[in-house]
PDB file of N, CA and C in Angstrom:
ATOM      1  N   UNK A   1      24.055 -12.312   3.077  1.00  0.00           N
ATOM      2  CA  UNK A   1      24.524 -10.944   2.881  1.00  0.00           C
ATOM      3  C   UNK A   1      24.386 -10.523   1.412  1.00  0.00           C
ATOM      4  N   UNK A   2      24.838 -11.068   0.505  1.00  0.00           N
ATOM      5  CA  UNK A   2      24.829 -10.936  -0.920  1.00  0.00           C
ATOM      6  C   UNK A   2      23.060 -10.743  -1.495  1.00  0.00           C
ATOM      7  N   UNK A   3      22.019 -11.631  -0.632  1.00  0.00           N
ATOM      8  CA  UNK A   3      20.579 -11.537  -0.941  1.00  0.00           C
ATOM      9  C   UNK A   3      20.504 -10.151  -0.818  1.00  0.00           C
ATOM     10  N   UNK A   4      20.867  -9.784   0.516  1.00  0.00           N
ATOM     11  CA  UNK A   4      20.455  -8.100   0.669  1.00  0.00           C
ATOM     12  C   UNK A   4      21.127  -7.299  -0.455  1.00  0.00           C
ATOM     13  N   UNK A   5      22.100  -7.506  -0.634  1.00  0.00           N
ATOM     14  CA  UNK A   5      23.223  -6.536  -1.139  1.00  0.00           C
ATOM     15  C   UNK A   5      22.150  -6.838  -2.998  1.00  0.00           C
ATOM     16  N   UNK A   6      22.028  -7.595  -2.901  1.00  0.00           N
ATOM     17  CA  UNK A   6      20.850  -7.670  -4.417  1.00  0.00           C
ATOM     18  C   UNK A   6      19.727  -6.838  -4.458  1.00  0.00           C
ATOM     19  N   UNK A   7      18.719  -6.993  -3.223  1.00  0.00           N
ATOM     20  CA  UNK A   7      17.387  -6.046  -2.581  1.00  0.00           C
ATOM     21  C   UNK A   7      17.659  -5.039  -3.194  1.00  0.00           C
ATOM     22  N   UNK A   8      18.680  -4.748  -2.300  1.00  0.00           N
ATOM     23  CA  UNK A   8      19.145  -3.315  -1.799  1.00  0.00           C
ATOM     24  C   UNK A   8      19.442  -2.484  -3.533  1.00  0.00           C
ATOM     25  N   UNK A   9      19.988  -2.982  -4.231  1.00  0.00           N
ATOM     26  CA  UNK A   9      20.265  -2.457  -5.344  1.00  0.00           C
ATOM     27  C   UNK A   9      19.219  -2.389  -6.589  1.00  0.00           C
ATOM     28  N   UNK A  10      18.313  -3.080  -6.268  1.00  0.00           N
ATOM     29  CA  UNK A  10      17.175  -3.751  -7.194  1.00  0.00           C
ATOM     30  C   UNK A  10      16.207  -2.763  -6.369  1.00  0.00           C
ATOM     31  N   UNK A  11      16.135  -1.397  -5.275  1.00  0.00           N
ATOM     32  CA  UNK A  11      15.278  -1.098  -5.318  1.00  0.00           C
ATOM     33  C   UNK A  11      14.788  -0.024  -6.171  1.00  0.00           C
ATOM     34  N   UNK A  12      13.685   0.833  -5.985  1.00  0.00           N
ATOM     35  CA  UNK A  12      12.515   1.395  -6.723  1.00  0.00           C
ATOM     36  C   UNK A  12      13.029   2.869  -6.961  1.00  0.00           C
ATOM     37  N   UNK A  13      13.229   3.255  -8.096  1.00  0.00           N
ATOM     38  CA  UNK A  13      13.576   4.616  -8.217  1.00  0.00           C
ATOM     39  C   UNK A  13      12.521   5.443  -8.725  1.00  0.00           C
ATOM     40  N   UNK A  14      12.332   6.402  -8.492  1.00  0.00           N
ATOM     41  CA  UNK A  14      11.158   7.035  -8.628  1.00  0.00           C
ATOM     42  C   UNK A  14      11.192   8.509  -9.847  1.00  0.00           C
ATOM     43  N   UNK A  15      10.623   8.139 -10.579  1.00  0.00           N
ATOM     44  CA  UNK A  15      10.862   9.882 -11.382  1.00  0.00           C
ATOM     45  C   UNK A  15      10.850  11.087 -10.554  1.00  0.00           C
ATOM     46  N   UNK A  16      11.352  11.697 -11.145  1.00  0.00           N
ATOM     47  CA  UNK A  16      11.659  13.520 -10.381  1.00  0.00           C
ATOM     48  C   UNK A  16      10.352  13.774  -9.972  1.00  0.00           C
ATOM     49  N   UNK A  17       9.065  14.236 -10.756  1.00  0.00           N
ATOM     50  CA  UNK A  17       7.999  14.049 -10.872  1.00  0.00           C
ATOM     51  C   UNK A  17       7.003  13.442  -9.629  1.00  0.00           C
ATOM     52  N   UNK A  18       7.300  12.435  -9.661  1.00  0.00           N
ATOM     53  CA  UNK A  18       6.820  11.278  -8.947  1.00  0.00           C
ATOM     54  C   UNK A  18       6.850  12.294  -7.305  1.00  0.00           C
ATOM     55  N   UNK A  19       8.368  11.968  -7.473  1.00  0.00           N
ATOM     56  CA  UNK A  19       8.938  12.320  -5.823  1.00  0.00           C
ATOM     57  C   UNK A  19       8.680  13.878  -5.329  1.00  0.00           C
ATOM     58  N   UNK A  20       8.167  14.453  -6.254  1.00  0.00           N
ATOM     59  CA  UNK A  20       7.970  16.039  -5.955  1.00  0.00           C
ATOM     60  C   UNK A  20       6.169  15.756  -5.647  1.00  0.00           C
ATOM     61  N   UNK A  21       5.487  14.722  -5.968  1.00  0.00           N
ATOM     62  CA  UNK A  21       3.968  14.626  -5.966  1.00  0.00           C
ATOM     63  C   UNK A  21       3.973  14.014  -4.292  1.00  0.00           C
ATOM     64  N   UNK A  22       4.602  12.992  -4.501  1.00  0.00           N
ATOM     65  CA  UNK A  22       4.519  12.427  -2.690  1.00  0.00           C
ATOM     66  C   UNK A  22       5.208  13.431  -1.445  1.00  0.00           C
ATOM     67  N   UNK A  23       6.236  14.215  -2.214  1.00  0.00           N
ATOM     68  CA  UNK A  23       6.369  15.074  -0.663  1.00  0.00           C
ATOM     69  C   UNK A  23       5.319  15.911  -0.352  1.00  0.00           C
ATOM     70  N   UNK A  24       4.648  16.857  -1.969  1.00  0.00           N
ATOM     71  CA  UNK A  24       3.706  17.490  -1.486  1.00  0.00           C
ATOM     72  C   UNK A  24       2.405  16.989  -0.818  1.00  0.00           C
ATOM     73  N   UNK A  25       2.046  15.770  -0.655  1.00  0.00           N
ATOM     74  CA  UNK A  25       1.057  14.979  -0.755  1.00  0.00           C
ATOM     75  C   UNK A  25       1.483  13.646   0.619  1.00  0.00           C
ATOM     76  N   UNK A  26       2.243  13.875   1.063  1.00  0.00           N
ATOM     77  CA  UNK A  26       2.994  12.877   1.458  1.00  0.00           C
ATOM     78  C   UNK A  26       2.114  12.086   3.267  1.00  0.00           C
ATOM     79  N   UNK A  27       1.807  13.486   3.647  1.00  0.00           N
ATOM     80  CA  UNK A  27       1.133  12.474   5.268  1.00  0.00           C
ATOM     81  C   UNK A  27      -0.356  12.020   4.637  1.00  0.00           C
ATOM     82  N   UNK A  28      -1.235  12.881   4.019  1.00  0.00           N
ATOM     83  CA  UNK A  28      -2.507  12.338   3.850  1.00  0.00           C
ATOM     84  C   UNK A  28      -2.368  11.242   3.302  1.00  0.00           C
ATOM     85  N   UNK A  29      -1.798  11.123   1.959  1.00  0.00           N
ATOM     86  CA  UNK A  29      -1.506   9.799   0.812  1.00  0.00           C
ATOM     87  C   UNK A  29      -0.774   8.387   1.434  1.00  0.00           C
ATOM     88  N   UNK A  30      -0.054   9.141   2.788  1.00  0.00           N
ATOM     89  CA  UNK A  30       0.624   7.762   3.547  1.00  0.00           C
ATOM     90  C   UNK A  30      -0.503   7.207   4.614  1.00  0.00           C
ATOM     91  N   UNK A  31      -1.200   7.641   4.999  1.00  0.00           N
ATOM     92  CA  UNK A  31      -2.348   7.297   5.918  1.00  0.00           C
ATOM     93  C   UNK A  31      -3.233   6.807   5.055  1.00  0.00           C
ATOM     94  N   UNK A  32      -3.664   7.094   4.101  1.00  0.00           N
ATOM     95  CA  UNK A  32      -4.765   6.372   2.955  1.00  0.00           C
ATOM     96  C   UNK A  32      -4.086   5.011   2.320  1.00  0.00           C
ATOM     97  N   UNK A  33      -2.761   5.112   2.554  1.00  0.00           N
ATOM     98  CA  UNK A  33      -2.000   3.766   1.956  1.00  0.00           C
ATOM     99  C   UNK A  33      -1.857   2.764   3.094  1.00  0.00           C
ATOM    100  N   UNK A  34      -1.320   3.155   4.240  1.00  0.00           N
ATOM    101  CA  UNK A  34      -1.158   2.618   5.252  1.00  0.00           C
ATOM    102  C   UNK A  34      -3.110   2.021   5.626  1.00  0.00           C
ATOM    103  N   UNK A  35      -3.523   2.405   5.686  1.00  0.00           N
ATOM    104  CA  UNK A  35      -5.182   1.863   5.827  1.00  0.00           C
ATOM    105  C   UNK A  35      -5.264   0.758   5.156  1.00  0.00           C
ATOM    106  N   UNK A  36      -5.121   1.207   3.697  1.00  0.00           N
ATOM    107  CA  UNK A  36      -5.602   0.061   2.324  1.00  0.00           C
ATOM    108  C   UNK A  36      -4.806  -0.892   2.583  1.00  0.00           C
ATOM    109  N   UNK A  37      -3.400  -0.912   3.375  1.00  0.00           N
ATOM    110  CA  UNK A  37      -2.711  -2.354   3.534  1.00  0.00           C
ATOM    111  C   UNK A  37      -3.143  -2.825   4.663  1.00  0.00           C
ATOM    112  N   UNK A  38      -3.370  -2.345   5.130  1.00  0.00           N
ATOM    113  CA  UNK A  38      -4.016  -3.085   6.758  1.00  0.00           C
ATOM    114  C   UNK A  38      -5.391  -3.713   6.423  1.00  0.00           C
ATOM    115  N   UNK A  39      -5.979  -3.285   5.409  1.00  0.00           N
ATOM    116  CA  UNK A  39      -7.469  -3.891   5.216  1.00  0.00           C
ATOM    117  C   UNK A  39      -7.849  -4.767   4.181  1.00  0.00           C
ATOM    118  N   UNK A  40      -6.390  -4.479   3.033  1.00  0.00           N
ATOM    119  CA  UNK A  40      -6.097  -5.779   2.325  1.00  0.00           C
ATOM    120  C   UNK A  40      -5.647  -6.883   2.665  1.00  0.00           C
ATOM    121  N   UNK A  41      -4.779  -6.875   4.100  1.00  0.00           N
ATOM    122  CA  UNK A  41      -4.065  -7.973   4.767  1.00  0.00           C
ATOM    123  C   UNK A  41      -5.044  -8.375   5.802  1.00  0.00           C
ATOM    124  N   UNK A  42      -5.871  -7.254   6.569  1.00  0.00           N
ATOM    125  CA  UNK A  42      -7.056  -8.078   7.270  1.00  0.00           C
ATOM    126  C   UNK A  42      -7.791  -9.392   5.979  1.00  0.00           C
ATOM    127  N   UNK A  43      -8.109  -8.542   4.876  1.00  0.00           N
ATOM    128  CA  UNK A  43      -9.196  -9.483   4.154  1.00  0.00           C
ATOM    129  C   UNK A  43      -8.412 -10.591   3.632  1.00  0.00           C
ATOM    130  N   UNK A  44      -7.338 -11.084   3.567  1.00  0.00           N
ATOM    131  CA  UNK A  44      -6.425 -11.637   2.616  1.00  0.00           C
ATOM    132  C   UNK A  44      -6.595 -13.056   3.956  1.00  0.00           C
ATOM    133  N   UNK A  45      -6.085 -12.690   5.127  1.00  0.00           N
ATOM    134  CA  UNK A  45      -6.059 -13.720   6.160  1.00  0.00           C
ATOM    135  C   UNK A  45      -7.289 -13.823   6.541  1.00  0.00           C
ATOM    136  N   UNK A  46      -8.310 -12.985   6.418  1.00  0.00           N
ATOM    137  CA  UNK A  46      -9.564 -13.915   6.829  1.00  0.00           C
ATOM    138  C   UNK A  46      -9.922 -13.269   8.243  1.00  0.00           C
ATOM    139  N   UNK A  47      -9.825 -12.092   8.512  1.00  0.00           N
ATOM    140  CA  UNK A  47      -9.741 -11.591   9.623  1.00  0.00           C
ATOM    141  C   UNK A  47     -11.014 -10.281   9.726  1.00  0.00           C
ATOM    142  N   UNK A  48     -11.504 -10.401   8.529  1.00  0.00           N
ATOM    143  CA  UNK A  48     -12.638  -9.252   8.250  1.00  0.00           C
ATOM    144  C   UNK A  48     -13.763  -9.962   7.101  1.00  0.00           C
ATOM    145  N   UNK A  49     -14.899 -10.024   7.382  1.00  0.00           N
ATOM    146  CA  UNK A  49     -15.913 -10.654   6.434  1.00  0.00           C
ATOM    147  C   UNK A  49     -16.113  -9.816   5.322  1.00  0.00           C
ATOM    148  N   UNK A  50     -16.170 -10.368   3.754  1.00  0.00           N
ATOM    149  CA  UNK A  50     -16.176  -9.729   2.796  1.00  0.00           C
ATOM    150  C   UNK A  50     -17.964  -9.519   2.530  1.00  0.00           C
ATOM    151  N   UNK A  51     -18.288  -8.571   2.409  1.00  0.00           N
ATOM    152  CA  UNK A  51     -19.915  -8.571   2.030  1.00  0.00           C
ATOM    153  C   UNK A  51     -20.164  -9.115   0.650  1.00  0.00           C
ATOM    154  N   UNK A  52     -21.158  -9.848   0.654  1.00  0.00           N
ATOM    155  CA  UNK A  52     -21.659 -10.167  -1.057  1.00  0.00           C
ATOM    156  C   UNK A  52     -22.663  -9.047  -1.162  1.00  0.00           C
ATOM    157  N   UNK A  53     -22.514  -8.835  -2.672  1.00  0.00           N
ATOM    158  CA  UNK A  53     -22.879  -7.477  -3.282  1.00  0.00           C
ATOM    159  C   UNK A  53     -24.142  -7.264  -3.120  1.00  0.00           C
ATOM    160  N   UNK A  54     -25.311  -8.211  -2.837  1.00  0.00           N
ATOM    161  CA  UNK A  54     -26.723  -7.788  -2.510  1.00  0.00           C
ATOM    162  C   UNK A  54     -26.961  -7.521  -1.194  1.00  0.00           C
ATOM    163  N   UNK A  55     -26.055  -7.521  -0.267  1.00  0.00           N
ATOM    164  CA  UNK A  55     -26.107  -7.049   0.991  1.00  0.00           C
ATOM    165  C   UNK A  55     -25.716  -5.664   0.968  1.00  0.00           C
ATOM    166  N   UNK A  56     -24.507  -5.015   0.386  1.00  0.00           N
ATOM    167  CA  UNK A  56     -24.108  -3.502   0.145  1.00  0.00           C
ATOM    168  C   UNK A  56     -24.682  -2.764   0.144  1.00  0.00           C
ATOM    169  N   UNK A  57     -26.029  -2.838  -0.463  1.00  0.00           N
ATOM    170  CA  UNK A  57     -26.909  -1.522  -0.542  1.00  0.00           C
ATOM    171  C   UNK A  57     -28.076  -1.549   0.390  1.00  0.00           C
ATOM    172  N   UNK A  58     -27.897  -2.411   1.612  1.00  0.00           N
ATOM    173  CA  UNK A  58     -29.083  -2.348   2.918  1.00  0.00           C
ATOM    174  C   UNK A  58     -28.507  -1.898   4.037  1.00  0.00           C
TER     175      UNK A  58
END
C-alpha cells in the first residue's frame, strides 16, 4: 500500500502550457503515441523484423 501511496505522489505534473497543447492536440497525438508504443514493444520482444539499412531503400 505505501509503494502505491509513493507512485501515486511521485507522479508527472505537467506545465499549464504543456496541458493546454495536449487537450488541443489530444486524439491525433494519442493515436500517434499509442502506435509508437505498440511498435517499440513489438520490436523490443522480437515480434517484428528490424530492416538493415541497405534494404530500406528497395
Amino acid at each position: 500500500m505505501q509503494k502505491a501511496k509513493d507512485m501515486y505522489q511521485k507522479k508527472i505534473r505537467f506545465p499549464e502550457d504543456v496541458c493546454k497543447a495536449i487537450q488541443a492536440n489530444g486524439d491525433l497525438e494519442c493515436r500517434k503515441f499509442n502506435t509508437e508504443i505498440i511498435y517499440q514493444l513489438r520490436k523490443v520482444y522480437g515480434l517484428i523484423e528490424s530492416k538493415s539499412p541497405s534494404c530500406a531503400n528497395n
